[in-house]
Structures are given as structure tokens and as C-alpha cells.
Protein backbone atom coordinates (compact mmCIF):
# COMPACT_ATOMS: atom_id res chain seq x y z
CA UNK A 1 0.00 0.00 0.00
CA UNK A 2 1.12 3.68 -1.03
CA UNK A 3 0.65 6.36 1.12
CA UNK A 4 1.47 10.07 0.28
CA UNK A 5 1.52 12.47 3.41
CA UNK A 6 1.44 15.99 2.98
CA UNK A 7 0.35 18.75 5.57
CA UNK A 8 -2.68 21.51 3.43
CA UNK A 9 -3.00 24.10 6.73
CA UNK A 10 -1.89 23.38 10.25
CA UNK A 11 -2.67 20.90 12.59
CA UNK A 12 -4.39 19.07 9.46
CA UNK A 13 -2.78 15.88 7.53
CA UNK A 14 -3.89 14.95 3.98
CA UNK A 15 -3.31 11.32 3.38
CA UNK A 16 -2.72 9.84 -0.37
CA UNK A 17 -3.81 6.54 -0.40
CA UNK A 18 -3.39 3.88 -2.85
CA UNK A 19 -4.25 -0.15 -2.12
CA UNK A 20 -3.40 -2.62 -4.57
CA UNK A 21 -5.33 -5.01 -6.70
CA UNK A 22 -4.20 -8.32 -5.15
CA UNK A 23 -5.35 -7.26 -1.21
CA UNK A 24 -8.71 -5.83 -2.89
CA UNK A 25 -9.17 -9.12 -4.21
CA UNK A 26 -8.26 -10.55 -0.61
CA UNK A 27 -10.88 -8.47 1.05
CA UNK A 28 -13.47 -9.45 -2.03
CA UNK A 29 -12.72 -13.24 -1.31
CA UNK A 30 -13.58 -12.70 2.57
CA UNK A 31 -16.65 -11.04 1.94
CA UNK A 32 -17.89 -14.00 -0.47
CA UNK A 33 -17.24 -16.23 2.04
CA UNK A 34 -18.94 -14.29 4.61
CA UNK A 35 -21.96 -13.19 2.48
CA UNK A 36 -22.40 -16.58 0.66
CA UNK A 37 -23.47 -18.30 4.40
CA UNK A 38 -25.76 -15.28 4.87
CA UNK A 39 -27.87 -15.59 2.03
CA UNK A 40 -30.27 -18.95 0.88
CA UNK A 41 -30.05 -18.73 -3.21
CA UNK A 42 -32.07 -21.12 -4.85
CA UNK A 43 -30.94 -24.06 -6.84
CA UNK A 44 -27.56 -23.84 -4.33
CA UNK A 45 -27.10 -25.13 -1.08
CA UNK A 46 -26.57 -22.27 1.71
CA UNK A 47 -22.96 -21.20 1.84
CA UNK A 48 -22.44 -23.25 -1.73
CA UNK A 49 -23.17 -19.93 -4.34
CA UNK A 50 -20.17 -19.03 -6.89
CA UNK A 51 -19.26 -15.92 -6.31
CA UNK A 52 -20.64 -14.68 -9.72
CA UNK A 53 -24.04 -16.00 -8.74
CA UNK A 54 -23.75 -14.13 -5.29
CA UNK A 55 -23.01 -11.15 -6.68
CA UNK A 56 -25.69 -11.31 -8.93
CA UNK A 57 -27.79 -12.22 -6.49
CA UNK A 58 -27.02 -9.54 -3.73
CA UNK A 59 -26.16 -6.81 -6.58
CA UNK A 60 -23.07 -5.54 -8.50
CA UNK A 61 -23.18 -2.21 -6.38
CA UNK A 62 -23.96 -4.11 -2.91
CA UNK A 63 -21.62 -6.14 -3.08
CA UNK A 64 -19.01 -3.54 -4.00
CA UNK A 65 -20.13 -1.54 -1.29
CA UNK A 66 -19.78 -4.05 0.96
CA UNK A 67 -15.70 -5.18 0.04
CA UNK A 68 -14.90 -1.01 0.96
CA UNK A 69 -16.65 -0.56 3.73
CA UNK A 70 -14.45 -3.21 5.02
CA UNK A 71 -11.29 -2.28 3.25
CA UNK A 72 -11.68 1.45 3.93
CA UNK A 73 -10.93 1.26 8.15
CA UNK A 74 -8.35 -1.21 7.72
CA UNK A 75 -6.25 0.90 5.08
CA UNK A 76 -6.68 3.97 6.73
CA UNK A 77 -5.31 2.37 9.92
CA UNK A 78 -2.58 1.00 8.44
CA UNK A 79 -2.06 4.69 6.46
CA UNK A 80 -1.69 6.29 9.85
CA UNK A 81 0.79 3.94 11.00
CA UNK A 82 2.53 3.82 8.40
CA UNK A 83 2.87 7.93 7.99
CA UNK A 84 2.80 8.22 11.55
CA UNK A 85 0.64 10.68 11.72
CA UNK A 86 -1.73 10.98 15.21
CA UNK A 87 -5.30 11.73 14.18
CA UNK A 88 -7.50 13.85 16.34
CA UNK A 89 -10.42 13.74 14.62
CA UNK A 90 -12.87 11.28 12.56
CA UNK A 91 -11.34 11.31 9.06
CA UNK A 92 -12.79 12.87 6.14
CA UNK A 93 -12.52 10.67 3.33
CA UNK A 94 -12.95 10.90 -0.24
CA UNK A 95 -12.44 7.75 -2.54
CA UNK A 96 -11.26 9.11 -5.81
CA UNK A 97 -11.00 5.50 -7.62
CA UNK A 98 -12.93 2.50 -6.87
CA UNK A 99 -13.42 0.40 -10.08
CA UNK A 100 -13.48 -3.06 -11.06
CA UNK A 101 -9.68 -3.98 -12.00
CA UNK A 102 -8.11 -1.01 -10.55
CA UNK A 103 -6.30 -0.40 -7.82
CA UNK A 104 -8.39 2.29 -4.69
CA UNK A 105 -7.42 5.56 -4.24
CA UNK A 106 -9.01 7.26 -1.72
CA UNK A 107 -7.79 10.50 0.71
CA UNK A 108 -8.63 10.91 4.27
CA UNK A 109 -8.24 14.36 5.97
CA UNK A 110 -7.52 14.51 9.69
CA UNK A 111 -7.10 17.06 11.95
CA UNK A 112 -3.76 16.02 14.26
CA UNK A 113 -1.86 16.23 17.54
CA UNK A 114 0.05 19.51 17.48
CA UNK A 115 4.17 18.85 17.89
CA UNK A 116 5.41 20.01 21.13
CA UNK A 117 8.69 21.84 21.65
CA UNK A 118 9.68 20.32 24.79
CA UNK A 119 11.54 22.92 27.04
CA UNK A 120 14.52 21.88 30.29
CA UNK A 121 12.30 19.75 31.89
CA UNK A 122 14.84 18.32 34.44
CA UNK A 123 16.85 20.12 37.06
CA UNK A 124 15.16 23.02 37.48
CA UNK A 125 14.62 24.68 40.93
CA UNK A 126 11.18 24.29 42.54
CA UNK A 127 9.85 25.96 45.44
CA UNK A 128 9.21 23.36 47.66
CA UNK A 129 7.05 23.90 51.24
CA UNK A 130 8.06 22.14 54.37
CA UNK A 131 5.68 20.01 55.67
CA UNK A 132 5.68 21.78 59.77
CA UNK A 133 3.13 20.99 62.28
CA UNK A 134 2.71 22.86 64.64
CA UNK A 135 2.28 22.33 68.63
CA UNK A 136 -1.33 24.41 67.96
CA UNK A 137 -2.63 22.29 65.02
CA UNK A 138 -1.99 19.17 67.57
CA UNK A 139 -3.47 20.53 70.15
CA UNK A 140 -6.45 21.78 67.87
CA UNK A 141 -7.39 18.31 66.88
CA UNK A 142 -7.08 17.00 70.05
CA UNK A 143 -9.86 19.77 70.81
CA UNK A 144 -11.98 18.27 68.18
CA UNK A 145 -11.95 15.16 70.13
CA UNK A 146 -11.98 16.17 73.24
CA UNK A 147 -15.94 18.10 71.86
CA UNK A 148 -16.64 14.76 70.43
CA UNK A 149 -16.32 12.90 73.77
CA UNK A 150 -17.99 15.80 76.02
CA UNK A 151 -21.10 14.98 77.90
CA UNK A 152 -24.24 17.32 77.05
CA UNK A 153 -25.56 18.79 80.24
CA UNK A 154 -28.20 21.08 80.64
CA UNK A 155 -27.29 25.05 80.91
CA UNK A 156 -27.74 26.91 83.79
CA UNK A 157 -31.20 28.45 84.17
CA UNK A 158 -31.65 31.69 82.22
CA UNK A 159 -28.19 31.10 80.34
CA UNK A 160 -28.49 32.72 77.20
CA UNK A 161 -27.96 30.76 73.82
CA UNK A 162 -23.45 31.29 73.00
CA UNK A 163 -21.36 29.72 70.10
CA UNK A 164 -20.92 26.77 71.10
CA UNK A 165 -24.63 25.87 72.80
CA UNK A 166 -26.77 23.31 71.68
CA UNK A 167 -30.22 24.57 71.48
CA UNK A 168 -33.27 22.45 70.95
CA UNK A 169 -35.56 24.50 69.03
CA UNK A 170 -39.01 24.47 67.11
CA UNK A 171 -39.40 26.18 63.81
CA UNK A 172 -41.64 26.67 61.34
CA UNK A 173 -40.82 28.85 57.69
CA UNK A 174 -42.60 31.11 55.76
CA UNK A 175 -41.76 32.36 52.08
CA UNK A 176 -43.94 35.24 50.49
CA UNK A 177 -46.70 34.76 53.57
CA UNK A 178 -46.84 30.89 52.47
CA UNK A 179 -45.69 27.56 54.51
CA UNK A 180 -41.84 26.67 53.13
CA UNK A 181 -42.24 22.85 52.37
CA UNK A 182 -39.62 20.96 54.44
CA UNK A 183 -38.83 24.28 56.46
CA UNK A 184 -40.39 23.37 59.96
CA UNK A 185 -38.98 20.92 62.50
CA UNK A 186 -39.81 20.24 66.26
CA UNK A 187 -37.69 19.32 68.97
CA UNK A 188 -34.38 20.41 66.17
CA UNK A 189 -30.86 19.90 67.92
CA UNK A 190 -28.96 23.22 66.71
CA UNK A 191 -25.41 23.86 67.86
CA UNK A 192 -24.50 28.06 67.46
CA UNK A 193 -21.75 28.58 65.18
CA UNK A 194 -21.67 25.26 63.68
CA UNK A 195 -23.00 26.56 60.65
CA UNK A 196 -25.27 24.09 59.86
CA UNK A 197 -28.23 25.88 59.22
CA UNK A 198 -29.40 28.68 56.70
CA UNK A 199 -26.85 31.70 56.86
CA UNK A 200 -28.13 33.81 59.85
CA UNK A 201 -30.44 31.32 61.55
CA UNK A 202 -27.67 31.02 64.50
CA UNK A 203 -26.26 34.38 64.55
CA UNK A 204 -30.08 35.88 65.06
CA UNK A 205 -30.42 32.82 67.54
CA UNK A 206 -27.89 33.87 69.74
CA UNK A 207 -28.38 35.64 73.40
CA UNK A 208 -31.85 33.71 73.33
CA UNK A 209 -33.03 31.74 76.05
CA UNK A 210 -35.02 28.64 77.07
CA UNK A 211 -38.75 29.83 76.48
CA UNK A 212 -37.94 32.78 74.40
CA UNK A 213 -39.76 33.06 70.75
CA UNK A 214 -38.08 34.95 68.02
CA UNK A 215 -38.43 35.73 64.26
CA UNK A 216 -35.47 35.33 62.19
CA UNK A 217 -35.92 37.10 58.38
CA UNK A 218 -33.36 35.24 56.48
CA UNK A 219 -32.22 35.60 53.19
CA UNK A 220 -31.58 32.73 51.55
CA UNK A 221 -27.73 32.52 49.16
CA UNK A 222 -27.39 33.00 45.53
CA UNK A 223 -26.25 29.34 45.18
CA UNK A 224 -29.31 27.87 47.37
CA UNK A 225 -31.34 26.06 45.21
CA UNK A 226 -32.63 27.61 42.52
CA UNK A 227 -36.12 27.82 43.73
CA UNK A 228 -34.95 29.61 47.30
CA UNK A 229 -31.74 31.54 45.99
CA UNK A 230 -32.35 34.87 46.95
CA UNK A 231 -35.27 34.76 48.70
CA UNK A 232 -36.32 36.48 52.12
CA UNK A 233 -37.90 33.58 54.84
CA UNK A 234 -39.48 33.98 57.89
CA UNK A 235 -38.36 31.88 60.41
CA UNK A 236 -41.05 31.27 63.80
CA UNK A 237 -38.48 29.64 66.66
CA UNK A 238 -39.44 28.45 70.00
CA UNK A 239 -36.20 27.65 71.91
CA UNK A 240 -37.42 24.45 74.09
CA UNK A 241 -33.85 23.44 75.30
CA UNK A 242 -30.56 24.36 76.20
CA UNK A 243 -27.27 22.15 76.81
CA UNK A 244 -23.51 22.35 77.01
CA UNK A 245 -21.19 20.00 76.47
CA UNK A 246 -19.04 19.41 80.05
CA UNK A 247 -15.52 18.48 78.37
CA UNK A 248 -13.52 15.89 79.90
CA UNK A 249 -10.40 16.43 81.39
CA UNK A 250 -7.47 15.97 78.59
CA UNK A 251 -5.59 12.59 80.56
CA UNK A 252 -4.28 9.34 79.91
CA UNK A 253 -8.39 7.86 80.91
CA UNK A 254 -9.07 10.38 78.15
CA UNK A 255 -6.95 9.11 76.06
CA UNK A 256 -7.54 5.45 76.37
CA UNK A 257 -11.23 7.14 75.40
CA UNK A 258 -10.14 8.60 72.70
CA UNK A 259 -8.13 5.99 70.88
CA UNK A 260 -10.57 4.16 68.82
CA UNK A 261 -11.91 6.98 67.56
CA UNK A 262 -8.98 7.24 65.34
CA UNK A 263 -9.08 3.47 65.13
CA UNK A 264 -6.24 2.71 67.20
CA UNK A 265 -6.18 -0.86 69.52
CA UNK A 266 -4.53 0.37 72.96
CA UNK A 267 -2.64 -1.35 75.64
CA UNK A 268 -4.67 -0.02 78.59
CA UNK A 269 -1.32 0.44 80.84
CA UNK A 270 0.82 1.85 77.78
CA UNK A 271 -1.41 3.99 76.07
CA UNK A 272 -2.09 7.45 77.43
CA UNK A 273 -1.92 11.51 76.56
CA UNK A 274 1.45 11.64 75.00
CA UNK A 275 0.93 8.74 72.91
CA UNK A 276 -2.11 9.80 71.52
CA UNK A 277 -0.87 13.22 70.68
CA UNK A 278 2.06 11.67 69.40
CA UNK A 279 -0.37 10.09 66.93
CA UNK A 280 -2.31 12.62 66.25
CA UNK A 281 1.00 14.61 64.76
CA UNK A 282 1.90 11.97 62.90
CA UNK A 283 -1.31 11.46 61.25
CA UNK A 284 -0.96 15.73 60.65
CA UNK A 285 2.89 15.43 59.51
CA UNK A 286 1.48 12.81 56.80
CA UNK A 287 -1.45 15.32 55.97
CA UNK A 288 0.51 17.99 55.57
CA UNK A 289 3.21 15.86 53.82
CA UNK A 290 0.71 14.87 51.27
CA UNK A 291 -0.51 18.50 50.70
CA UNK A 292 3.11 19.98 50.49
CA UNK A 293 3.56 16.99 47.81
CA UNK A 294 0.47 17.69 45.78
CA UNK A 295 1.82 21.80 45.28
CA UNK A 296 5.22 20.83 44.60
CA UNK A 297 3.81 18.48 41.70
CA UNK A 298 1.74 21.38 40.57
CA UNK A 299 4.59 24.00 40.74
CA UNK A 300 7.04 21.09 38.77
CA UNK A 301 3.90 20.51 36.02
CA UNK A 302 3.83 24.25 35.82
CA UNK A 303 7.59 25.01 35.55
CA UNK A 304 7.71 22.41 32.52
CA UNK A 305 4.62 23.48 31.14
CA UNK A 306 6.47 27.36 31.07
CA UNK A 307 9.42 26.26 29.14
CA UNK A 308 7.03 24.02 26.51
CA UNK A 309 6.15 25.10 23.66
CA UNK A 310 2.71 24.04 21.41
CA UNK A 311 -0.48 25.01 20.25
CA UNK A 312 -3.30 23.02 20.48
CA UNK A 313 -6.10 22.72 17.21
CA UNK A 314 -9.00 24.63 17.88
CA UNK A 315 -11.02 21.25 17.17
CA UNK A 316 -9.39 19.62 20.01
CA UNK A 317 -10.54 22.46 22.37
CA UNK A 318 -13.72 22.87 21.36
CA UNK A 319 -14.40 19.14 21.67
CA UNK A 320 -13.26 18.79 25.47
CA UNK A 321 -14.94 21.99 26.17
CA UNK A 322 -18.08 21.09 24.79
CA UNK A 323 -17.37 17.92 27.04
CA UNK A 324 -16.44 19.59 29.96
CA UNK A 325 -19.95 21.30 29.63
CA UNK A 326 -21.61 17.83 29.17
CA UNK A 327 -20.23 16.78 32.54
CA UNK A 328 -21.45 20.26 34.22
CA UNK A 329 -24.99 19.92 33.25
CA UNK A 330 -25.31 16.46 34.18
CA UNK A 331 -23.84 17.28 37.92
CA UNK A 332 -26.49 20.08 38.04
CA UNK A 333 -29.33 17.95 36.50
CA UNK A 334 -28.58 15.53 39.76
CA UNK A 335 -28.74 18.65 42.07
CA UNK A 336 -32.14 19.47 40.50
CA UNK A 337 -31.02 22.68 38.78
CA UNK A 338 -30.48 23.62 35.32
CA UNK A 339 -28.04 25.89 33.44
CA UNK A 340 -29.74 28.61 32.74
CA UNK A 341 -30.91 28.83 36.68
CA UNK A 342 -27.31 28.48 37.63
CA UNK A 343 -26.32 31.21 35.38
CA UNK A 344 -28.70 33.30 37.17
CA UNK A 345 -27.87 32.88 40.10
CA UNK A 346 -24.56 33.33 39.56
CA UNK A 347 -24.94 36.23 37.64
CA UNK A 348 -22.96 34.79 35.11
CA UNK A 349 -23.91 34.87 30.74
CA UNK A 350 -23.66 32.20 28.25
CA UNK A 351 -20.45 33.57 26.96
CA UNK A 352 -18.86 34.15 30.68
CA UNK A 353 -19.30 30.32 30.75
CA UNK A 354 -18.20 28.88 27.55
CA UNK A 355 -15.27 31.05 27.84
CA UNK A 356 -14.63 29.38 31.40
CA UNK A 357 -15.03 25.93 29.36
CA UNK A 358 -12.53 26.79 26.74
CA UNK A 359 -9.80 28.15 28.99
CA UNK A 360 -10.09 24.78 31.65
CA UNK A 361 -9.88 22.49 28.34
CA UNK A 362 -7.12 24.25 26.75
CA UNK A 363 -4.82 24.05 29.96
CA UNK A 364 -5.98 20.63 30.11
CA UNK A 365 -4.68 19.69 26.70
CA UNK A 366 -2.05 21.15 26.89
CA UNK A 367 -0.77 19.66 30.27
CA UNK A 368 -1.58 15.94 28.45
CA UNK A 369 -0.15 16.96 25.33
CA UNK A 370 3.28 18.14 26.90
CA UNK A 371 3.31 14.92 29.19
CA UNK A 372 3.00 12.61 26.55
CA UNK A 373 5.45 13.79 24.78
CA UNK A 374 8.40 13.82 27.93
CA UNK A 375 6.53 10.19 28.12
CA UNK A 376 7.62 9.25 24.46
CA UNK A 377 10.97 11.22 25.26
CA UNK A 378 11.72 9.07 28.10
CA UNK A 379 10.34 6.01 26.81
CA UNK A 380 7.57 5.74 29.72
CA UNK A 381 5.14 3.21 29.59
CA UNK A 382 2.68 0.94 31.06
CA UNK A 383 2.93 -2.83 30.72
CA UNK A 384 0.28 -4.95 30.75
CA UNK A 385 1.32 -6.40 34.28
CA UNK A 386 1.21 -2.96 35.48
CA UNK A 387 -2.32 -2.45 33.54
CA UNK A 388 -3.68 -5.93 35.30
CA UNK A 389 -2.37 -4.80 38.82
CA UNK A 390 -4.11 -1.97 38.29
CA UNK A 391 -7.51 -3.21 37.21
CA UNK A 392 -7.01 -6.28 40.48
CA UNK A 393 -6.69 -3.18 42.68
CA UNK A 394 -9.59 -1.00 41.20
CA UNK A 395 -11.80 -4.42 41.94
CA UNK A 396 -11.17 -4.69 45.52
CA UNK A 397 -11.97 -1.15 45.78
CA UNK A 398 -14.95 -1.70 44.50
CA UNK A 399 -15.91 -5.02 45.41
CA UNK A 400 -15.76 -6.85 42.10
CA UNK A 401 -14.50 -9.37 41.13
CA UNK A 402 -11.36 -9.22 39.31
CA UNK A 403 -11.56 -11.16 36.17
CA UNK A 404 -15.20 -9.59 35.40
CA UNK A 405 -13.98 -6.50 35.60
CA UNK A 406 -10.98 -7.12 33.40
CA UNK A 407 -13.48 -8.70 30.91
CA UNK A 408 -15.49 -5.41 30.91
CA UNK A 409 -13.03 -2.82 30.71
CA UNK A 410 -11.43 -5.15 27.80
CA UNK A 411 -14.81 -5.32 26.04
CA UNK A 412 -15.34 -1.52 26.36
CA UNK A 413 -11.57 -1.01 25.20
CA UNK A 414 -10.98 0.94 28.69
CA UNK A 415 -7.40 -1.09 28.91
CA UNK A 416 -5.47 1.63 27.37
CA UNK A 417 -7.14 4.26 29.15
CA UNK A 418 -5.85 3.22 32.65
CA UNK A 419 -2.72 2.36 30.56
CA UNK A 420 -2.67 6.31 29.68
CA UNK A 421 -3.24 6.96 33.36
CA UNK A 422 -0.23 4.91 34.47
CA UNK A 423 2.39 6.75 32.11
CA UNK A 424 0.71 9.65 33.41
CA UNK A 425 1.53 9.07 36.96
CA UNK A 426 4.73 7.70 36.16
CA UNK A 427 5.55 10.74 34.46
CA UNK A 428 4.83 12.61 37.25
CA UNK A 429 6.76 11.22 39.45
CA UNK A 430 9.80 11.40 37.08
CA UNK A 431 9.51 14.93 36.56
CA UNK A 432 9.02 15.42 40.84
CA UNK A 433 12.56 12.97 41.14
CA UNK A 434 14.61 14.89 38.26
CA UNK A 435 14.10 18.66 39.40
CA UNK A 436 16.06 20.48 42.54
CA UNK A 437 13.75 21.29 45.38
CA UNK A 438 14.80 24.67 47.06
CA UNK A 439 12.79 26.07 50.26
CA UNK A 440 11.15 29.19 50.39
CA UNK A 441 12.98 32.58 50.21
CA UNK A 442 11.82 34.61 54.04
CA UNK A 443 14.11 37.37 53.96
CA UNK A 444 16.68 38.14 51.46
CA UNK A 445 19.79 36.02 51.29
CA UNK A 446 18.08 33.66 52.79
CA UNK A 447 16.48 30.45 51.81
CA UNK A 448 14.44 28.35 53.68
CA UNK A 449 15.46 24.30 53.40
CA UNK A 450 12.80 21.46 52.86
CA UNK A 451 13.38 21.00 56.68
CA UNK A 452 12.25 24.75 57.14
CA UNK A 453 15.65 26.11 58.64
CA UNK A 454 16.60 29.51 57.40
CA UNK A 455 20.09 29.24 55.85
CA UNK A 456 22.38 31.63 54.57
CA UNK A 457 22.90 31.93 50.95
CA UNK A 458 26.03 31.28 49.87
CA UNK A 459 28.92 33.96 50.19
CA UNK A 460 30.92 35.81 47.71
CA UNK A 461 33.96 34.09 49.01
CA UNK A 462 32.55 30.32 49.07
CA UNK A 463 31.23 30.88 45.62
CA UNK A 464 34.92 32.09 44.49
């Protein structure tokens, strides 16, 4: 097979293609034999027909029709391999020969993956955060807990309602002088200041005591549902109750309390305060570790992105933004809300949206399109061991069974899309080993070192 390449604008591909007579006559032999056992013909014996008769039978121009519909995919395939050209889009084709005797020429017009002009992509010097936890942010968690293992008592008589009571109240909404449906509630536990309810239902709440009755005129958000956002309610509250939580003393008996809330098995002599703080920094340290990780990956991607060069087809943005926008309206249409009533409450137009489309699907594809291409350049890829590990742990996750999901994702041709998301990761993580992490700059002259101590920069001297 022939195949001319040439390039008619940018970003598009015309291929040339010519298939011989003698794999023509290949294809026309396979579709006999698969048409022929289709087909009864009389005076033959089903799947016995000549070919002439067949043909005959079925039609000249049927037939024909049927021997390139088959050969057109396959030599197109092969074209694009063979040019090694990356298609973006569904080709256009256009068969300029297909006769008896002669060999096909057809051309197929593609739109294709832009080239990218891959920047230093190693050894370059990231800001990278240190991963501190402070004495507070221990002792702030251990709060938490310490709330969560408080005993509610009743308040004092005549205490007034304070951030941090839990009232027990009765309420019943009106919007526009009518009943709100779902808005009224008896005997409703309420802590003030967890923010839990409608924006300034506590606040109004607070100072009120057991017996009092207030009204509470609330306006309802711009991103309520649609049917509320904006609105003014009138809120009728008895307050029936009020308790505060006694908090237990922060000891080892707390501790041993504490423990399996964080899912820890204790020794009931060896476990006490220390230990537990001990754990709760190290479950911080690994937080913070994670989240000091995740913007150091996003500074590297950025850094590499800055010293790429491409530009990406127009067709290939305006496909994954008219994607991204498929995926928008179907997480509204779940939350009961449409476009156009998220637009309004927003305040947003038509055109402040798509352009918000376009600009999240052009960084997007141009992230992928400048990974892949370090990918190729470093010869990352996924094997399929790596692809069936994958898939095994994805099962468990979800409580499948292996080999059916395998069988699926196979049968839906999903393989090489978690084969995609391994080099992905993998390139990742070669781009976070191959650059030179430097702390943050305080003062100047000074840089800050992954373990956050402030060193001098080097001197005139020591550089001489």
C-alpha cells in the first residue's frame, strides 16, 4: 500500500492513499465467504453460491459496497501507521478511484496532535514547602476530640444561647406569607456557630433563652437552590432546650477514650496523653506531607509546562470543552437545577461560561499533550502487568470481582485508558525525582530548606 503524506494548513494531515489489486481481491474473497453463508439462493445449497451467482444475487453495487466498507478502516489504519501521523479527529474521506480492475485511491483528511517543543524539563529549581506541624494544630485536633467525647448537660437556668450551645428548638418557615415545604422541624438539635443551618439562623439565635420566641428574616444565598436563591424567609423559633457540652479532662483515661476513635487498639497500661498526641502529629505530619507533595507536583507541572512550547487545534478544544460542559450539566441535572438557573444565580452569561469551558480544556490539553510527549521522550510506559495490577486493585476497591472487571473494561476497550493513566503518573513522578527542590525565600539572602531552617545563601567568598 502507497501512502502520500502531505500537511494543506496546520494541525491538518492529507493522506494519499493507494491499495493494490491483489489485497482488494483478498478483502473481495472474505466477503464471499462471509456473504455466501448469509444468504439462501435457490438451486444452491446455503454457503455453496459461486461468487458470480452471489453477486448477482445480492447486486453488483452491494456487493461492491460491501468489500470497501471493510477495506476502507483497515487501510486507513494501516495509512496512519505507516505515515505516523496521530489523528485527532474522525477522518474525512474521499475515494477518488474504486473500479473493477483497478487499484483504490481514496484521501482521508484529519485534523492532528500539534508537535510540542519540549523545554529543560529536568533540574530546574522548585519551590518546595516544608511540611511543619505545629504544637497548635496538635493541640487543635485533640480539641476536636476532646468536643466529640464531652457529655451534654443542661445550661444553667436563664443562660443565654453562646457559640458553642446546643439549642433544641421548634421552627416553622414562611416564604412570600406561604408555609416553606420541608422548612419546619420540632424538637431540632442546633449547635451556634456550627454553621449548619441557613446563613443567619444562628447568629439571630444567639443571646436567646429557654422559652424565648423569636423571628429570624433570612435571606436565603445566591447558590441555594434555585427555587430559594435569593429569597427572604421567615423563620417562627421556639427555643425548648438548652445544653452544654461538660468536656472531659485531657488525661491518659481520656486518652484510652479517645483511641478508637482514630481506630487505634490500645494497651490499657501503655497507652495514654502523649501517645495519643504523638499520633495525632503523625497522622498531621502525613497530611501535611501529602498537601506539600500535591503543590510541589503542581509547581514542577507548571515550571515544565512554562518552558514548553505548542499550540493546540482549535477542534481539540472545542471538543473537550463542549465535554467539559456535558459533565457540568449532568452534575447540576442531579442537584435538580439547570443551566440557565445556575447562570442566574450566579450572575454569570452564556459567553462568561463557555469562555470558562474553553480556557479549563485548553490548559488541560495542553498539560496531556506536553506529558506525553516527555513520556515518548523518556520512553515511559505501562505494561500490561502494570495495567492488570491496576484493574485487580480497582476491583477490591470496588468489590468486584477481578476477572469480570478485566473482561469489561477489555470489552469496552478501557485497557489503554488506565494504561494512559499509568504513564501519566509515572511521568509525574519522574519529573518530581529529576528537578532540585529549594525552600522558600523569608528574607533576602536567605532560603528556607525542605526542613524549614533559614540558611544563609552562599557567600561571595565560598562561591569564588
Amino acid at each position: 500500500m502507497k501512502v502520500d503524506l502531505s500537511y494543506p494548513e496546520k494541525h491538518v494531515a492529507l493522506l494519499s492513499i493507494d491499495v493494490e489489486t491483489d489485497r482488494i481481491a483478498e478483502v473481495r474473497e472474505r466477503v464471499y465467504r462471509r456473504l455466501v453463508r448469509k444468504y439462501s439462493i435457490p438451486g444452491f445449497r446455503k454457503g455453496k453460491a459461486p461468487q458470480a451467482i452471489l453477486e448477482r444475487y445480492v447486486g453488483p453495487e452491494a456487493f461492491d459496497q460491501e468489500v470497501l466498507d471493510e477495506l476502507l478502516p483497515a487501510a486507513y489504519q494501516e495509512a496512519l501507521g505507516q505515515a505516523s501521523v496521530q489523528p485527532v479527529t474522525p477522518p474525512q474521506v474521499e475515494v477518488t478511484q474504486w473500479q473493477r480492475g483497478e487499484p483504490l485511491l481514496f484521501k482521508a483528511t484529519v485534523t492532528t496532535k500539534p508537535e510540542v517543543a519540549l523545554g529543560q524539563y529536568t533540574g530546574l529549581e522548585v519551590r518546595r514547602d516544608a511540611a511543619d506541624v505545629t504544637d497548635e494544630a496538635v493541640q487543635a485536633d485533640l480539641s476536636i476530640i476532646q468536643r466529640r467525647l464531652a457529655e451534654l448537660v443542661d445550661a444553667p437556668a436563664g443562660a443565654p444561647l453562646a457559640h458553642g450551645s446546643v439549642a433544641v428548638v421548634d421552627f416553622a418557615a414562611t416564604v412570600d406569607g406561604s408555609p416553606l415545604e420541608g422548612g419546619s422541624a420540632q424538637d431540632y438539635p442546633l449547635e451556634i456557630g456550627s454553621g449548619q443551618f441557613v446563613p443567619g439562623f444562628e447568629e439571630q439565635l444567639a443571646g436567646a433563652k429557654v422559652g424565648d420566641e423569636r423571628e429570624l428574616a433570612i435571606t436565603f444565598p445566591a447558590d441555594y437552590e434555585a427555587s430559594l436563591a435569593g429569597k427572604e424567609a421567615l423563620f417562627k423559633v421556639t427555643v425548648k432546650g438548652h445544653r452544654v457540652r461538660n468536656l472531659p479532662e485531657l488525661d491518659d483515661e481520656f486518652a484510652r477514650k479517645a483511641a478508637p476513635l482514630l481506630g487505634l487498639e490500645v494497651d490499657e497500661e501503655g497507652f495514654g496523653l502523649e501517645r495519643l498526641r504523638a499520633e495525632i502529629r503523625r497522622r498531621l505530619e502525613a497530611g501535611a506531607e501529602n498537601r506539600v507533595r500535591a503543590d510541589y507536583e503542581r509547581r514542577v507541572v507548571d515550571a515544565v509546562m512554562g518552558n514548553s512550547q505548542l499550540e493546540v487545534p482549535e477542534v481539540m478544544i472545542a471538543n473537550r470543552a463542549a465535554a467539559l460542559r456535558r459533565g457540568f450539566v449532568e452534575t447540576l441535572e442531579r442537584r435538580k437545577l439547570t443551566l440557565q438557573e445556575y447562570m442566574t444565580a450566579g450572575g454569570q452569561t452564556e459567553v462568561d461560561l463557555e469562555s470558562g469551558f474553553r480556557l479549563r480544556a485548553e490548559g488541560e490539553l495542553r498539560r496531556e499533550l506536553v506529558m506525553e510527549a516527555i513520556a515518548r521522550k523518556e520512553g515511559i510506559s505501562a505494561g500490561e502487568q502494570e495495567v492488570d495490577e491496576r484493574i485487580t486493585t480497582m476491583a477490591r476497591l470496588y468489590g468486584q470481582d477481578p476477572a469480570r472487571l478485566r473482561a469489561a473494561l477489555e470489552q469496552g476497550d478501557r485497557r489503554s485508558d488506565i494504561a494512559a493513566e499509568i504513564v501519566a503518573r509515572k511521568t509525574i513522578d519522574y519529573l518530581v525525582g529529576a528537578q532540585v527542590p529549594v525552600g522558600t525565600r523569608d528574607e533576602p539572602g536567605n532560603v528556607t530548606s525542605e526542613e524549614g531552617q533559614v540558611q544563609p545563601a552562599d557567600s561571595k567568598e565560598e562561591k569564588q
